[in-house]
C-alpha atoms as a PDB file:
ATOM      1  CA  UNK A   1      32.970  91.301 110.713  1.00  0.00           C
ATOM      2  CA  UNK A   2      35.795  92.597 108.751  1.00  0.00           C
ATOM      3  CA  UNK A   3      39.503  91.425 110.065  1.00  0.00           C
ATOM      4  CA  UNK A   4      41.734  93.849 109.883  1.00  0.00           C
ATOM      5  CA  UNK A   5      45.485  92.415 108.473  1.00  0.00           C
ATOM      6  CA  UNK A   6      48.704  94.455 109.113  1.00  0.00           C
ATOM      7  CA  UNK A   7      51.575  93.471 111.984  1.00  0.00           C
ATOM      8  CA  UNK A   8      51.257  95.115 115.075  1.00  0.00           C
ATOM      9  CA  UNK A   9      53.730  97.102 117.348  1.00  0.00           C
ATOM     10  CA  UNK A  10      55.284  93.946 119.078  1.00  0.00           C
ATOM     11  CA  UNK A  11      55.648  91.715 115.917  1.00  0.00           C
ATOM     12  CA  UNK A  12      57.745  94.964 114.148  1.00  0.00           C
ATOM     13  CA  UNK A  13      59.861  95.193 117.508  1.00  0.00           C
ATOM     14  CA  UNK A  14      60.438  91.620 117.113  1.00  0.00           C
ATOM     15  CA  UNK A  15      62.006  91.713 113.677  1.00  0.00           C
ATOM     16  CA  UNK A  16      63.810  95.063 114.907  1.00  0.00           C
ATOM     17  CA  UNK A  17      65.791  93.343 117.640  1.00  0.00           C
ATOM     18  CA  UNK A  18      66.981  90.318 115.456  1.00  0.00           C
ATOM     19  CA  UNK A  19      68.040  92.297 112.369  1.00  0.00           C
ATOM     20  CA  UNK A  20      69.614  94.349 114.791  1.00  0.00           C
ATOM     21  CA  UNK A  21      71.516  91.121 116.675  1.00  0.00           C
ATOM     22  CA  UNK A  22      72.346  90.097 113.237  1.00  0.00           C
ATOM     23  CA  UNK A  23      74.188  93.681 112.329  1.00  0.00           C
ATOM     24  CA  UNK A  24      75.278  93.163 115.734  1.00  0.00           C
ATOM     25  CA  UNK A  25      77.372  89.786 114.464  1.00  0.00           C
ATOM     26  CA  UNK A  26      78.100  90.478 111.015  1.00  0.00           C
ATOM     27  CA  UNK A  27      79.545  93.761 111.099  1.00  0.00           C
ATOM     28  CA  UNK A  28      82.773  92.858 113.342  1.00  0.00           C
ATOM     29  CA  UNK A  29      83.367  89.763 111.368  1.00  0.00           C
ATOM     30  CA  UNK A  30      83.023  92.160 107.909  1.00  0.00           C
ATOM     31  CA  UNK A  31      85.512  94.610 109.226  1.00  0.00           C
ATOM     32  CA  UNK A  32      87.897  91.818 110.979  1.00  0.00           C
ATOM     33  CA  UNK A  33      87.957  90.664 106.923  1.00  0.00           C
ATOM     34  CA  UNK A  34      88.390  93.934 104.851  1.00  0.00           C
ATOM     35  CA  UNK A  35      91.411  94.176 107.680  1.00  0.00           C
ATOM     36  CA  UNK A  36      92.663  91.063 106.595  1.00  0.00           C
ATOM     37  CA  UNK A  37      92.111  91.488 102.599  1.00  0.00           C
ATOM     38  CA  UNK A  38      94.274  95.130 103.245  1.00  0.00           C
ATOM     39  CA  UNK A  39      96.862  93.667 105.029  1.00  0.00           C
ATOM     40  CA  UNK A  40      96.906  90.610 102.766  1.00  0.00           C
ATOM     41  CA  UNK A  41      97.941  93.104  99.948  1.00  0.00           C
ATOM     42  CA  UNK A  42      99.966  94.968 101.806  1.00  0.00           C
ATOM     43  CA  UNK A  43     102.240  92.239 102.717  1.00  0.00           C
ATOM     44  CA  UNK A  44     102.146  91.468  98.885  1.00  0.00           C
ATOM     45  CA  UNK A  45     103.322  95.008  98.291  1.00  0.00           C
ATOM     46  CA  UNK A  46     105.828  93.889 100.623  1.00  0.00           C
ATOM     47  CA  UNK A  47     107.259  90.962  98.770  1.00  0.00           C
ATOM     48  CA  UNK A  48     107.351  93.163  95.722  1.00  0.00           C
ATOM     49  CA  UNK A  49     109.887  95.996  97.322  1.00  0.00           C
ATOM     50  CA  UNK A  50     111.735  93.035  98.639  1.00  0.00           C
ATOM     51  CA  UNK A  51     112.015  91.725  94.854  1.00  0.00           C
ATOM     52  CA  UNK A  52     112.794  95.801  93.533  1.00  0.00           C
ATOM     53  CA  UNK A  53     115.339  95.951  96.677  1.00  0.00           C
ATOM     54  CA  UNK A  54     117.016  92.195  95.391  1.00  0.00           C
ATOM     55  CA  UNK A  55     117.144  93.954  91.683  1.00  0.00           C
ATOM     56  CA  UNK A  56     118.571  96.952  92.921  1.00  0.00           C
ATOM     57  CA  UNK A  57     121.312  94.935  94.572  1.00  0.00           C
ATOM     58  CA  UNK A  58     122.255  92.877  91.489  1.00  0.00           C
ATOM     59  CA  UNK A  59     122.697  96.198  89.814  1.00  0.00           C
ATOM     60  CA  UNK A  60     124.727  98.152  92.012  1.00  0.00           C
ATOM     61  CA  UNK A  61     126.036  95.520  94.535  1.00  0.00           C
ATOM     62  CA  UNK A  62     124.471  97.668  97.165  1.00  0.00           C
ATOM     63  CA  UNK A  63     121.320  98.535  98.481  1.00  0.00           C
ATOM     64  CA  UNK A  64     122.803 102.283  99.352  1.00  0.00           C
ATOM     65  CA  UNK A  65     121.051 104.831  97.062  1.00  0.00           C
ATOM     66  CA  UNK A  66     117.439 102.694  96.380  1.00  0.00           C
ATOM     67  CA  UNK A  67     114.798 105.214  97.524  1.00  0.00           C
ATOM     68  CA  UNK A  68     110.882 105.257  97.435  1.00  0.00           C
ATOM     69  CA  UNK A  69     110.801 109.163  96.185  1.00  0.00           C
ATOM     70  CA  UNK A  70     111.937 111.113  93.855  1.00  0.00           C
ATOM     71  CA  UNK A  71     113.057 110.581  90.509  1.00  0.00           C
ATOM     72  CA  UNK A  72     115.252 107.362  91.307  1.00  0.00           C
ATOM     73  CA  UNK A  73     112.132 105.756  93.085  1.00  0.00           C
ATOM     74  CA  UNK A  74     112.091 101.743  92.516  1.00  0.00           C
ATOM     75  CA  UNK A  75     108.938 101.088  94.033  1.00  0.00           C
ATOM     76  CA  UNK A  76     105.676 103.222  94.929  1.00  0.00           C
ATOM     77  CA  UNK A  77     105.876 104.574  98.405  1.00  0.00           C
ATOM     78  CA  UNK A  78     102.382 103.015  99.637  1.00  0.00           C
ATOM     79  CA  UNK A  79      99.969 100.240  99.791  1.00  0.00           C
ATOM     80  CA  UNK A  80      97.769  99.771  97.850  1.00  0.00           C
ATOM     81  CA  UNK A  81     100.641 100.968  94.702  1.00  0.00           C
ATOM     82  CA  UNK A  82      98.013 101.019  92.106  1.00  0.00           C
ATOM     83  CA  UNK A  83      97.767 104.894  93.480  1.00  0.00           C
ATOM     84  CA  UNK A  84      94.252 104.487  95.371  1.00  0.00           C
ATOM     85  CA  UNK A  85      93.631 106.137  99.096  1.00  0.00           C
ATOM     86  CA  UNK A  86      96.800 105.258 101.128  1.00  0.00           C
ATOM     87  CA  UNK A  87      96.092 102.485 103.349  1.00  0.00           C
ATOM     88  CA  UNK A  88      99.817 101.553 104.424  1.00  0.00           C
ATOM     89  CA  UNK A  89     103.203 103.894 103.873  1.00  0.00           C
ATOM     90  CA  UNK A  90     105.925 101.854 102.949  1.00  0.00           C
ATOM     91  CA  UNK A  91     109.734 102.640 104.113  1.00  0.00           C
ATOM     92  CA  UNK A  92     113.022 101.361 103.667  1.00  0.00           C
ATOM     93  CA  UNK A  93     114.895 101.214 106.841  1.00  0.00           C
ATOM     94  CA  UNK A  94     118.131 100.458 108.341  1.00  0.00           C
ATOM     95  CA  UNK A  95     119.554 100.385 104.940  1.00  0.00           C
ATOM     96  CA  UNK A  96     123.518  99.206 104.962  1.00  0.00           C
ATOM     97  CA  UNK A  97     125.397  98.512 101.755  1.00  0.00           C
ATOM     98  CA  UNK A  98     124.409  94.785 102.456  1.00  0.00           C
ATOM     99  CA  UNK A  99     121.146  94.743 104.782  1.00  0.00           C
ATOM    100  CA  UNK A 100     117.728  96.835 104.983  1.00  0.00           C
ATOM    101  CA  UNK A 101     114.213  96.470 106.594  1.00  0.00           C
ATOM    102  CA  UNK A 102     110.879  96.707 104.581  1.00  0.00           C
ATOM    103  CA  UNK A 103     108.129  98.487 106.755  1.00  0.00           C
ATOM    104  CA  UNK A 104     104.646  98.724 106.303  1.00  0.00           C
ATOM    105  CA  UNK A 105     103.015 101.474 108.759  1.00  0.00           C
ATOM    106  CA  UNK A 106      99.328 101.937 108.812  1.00  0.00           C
ATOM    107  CA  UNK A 107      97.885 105.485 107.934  1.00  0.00           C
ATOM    108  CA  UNK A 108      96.987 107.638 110.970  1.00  0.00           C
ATOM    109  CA  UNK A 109      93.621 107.949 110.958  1.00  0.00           C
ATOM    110  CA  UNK A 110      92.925 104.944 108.274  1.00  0.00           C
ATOM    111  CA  UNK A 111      91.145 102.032 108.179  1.00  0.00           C
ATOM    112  CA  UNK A 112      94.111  99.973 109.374  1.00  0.00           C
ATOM    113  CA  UNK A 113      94.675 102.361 112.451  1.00  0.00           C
ATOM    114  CA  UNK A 114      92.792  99.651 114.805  1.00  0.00           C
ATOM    115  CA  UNK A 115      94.706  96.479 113.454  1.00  0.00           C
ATOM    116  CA  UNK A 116      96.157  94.544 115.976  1.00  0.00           C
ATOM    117  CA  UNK A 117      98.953  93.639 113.652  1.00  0.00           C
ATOM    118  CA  UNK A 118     100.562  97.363 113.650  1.00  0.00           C
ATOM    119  CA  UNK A 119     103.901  97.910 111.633  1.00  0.00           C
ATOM    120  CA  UNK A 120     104.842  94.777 109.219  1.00  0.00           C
ATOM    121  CA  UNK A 121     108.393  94.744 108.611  1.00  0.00           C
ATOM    122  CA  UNK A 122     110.514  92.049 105.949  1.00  0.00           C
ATOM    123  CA  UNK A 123     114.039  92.336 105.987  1.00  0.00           C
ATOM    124  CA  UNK A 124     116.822  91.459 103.127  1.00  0.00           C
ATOM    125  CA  UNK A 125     117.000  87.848 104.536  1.00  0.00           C
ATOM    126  CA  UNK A 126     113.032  87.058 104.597  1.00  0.00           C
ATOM    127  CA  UNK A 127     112.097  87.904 108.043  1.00  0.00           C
ATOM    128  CA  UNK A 128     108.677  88.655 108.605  1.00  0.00           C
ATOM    129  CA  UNK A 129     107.877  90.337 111.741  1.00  0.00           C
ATOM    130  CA  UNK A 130     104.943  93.015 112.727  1.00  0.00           C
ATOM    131  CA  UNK A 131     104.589  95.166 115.996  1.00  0.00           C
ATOM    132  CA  UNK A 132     101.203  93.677 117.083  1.00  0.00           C
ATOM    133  CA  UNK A 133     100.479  90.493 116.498  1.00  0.00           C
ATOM    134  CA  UNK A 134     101.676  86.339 115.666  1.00  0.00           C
ATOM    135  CA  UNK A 135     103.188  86.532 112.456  1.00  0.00           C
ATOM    136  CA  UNK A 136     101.260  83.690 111.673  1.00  0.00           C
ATOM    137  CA  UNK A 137      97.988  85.891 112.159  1.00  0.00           C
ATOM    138  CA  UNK A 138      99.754  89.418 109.871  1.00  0.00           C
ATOM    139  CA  UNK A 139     101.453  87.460 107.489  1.00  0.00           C
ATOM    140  CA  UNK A 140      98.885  84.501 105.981  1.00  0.00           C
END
């Protein structure tokens, strides 16, 4: 008698319910990091208008006039500022003659839309804050 060899119905529903319990782990954990990496960079994009905004200063002994648009721009206006898809919009708020506020605001509708850290914000004296969560957490 000839034996038949193959897997049968049960033994391919087996392997269907653990690869899908694995998808069912990894996937959060892989989006919970590619939020992390953006934000990471973001925050980095941060430091950087913080360091345009300290160079402005020197030169004018003011941070009145420093703009992200336009032809006077000292740093690009988003995040990632190679020029890739917009994950963050970067501002310059309450802007005195001797303070302002960094902000970092997710895209509507982007990947960052679901962060729990929200808005990061850095202001002239190195305060870190965000609208969500620890700064511990949004700023590591």
């Amino acid at each position: 008698m000839n034996r038949q060899q193959g897997m049968t119905l049960i033994e391919l529903l087996i392997v269907l319910v653990v690869i899908s319990l694995l998808v069912g782990f990894a996937y959060p954990a892989y989006t919970n990091h590619l939020q992390g990496a953006r934000r990471a960079d973001c925050s980095g994009a941060l430091m950087g208008l913080s360091s345009a905004m300290e160079r402005y200063f020197t030169q004018n002994n003011s941070y009145l006039g420093a703009t992200l648009s336009g032809a006077n721009s000292i740093f690009p206006d988003q995040c990632p500022t190679d020029g890739s898809r917009a994950i963050y919009n970067l501002a310059i708020t309450n802007l005195t003659a001797t303070t302002y506020t960094a902000t970092a605001t997710p895209v509507a509708g982007g990947p960052q839309t679901n962060d729990t850290c929200g808005t990061l914000s850095l202001t002239q004296t190195g305060v870190k804050s965000s609208s969500g969560g620890s700064i511990d957490k949004c700023w590591k």
